[in-house]
Protein backbone atom coordinates (compact mmCIF):
# COMPACT_ATOMS: atom_id res chain seq x y z
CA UNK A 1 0.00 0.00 0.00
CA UNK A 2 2.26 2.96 -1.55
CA UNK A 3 1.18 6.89 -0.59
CA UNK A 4 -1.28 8.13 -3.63
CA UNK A 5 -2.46 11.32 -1.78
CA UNK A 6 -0.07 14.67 -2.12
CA UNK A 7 0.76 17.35 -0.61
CA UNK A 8 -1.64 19.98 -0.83
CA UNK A 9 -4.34 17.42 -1.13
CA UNK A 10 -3.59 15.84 2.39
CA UNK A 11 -3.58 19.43 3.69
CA UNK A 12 -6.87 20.38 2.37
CA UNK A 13 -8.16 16.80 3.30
CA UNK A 14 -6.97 17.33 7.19
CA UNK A 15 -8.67 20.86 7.33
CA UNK A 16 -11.63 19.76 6.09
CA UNK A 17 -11.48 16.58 8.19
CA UNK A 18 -11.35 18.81 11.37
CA UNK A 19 -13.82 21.24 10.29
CA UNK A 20 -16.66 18.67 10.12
CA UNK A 21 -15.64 17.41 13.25
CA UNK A 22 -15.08 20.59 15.11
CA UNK A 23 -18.94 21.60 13.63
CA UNK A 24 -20.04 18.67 15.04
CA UNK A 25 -18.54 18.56 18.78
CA UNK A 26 -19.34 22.77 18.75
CA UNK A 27 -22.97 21.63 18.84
CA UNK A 28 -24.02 24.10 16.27
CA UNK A 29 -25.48 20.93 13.69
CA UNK A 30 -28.48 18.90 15.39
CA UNK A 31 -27.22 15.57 15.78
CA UNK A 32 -25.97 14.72 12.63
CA UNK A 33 -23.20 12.15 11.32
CA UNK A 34 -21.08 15.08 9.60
CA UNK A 35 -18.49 14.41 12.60
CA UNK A 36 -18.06 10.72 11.75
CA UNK A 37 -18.20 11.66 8.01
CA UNK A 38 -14.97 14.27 8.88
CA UNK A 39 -12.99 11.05 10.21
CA UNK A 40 -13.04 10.02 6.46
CA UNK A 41 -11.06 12.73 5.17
CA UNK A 42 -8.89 13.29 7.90
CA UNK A 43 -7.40 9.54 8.42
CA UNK A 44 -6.97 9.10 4.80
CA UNK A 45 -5.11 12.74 4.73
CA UNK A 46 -3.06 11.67 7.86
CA UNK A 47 -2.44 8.13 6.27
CA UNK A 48 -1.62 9.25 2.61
CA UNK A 49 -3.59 6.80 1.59
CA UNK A 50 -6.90 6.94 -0.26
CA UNK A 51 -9.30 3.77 -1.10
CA UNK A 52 -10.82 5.14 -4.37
CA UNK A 53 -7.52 6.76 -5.57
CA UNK A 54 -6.30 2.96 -5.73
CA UNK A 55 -9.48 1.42 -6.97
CA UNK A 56 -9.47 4.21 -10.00
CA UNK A 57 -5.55 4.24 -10.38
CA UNK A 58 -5.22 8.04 -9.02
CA UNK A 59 -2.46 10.02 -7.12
CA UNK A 60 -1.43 13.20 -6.25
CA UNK A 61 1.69 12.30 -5.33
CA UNK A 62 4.93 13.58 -7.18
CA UNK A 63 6.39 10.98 -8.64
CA UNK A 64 10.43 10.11 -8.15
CA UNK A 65 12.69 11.20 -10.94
CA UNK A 66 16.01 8.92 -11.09
């Protein structure tokens, strides 16, 4: 299981991650399931690693020049 997400990509993916979650636990939503739905994008942008990216044969990842 090589990396397939990049850079800016995992950054936006984190942010967004905690956003939904923060949203959630602020109590500002009625009970919803946008917190668990943040958990999504911030493992896979803390992992580097995203399911559909592999399934479709994606990345955002630089790839190594020798």
């Amino acid at each position: 299981m090589g990396k397939n997400v990049g850079g800016i990509d995992r950054i936006v993916r984190v942010v967004i991650g905690l956003a939904l979650i923060a949203w959630e636990l602020s109590g500002t939503s009625a009970i919803s399931p946008w917190g668990w739905i943040g958990v999504v994008p911030l493992a896979t942008g803390l992992i580097g690693w995203c399911p559909p990216y592999a399934i479709f044969g994606m990345s955002t990842c630089k790839t190594k020049t020798s």
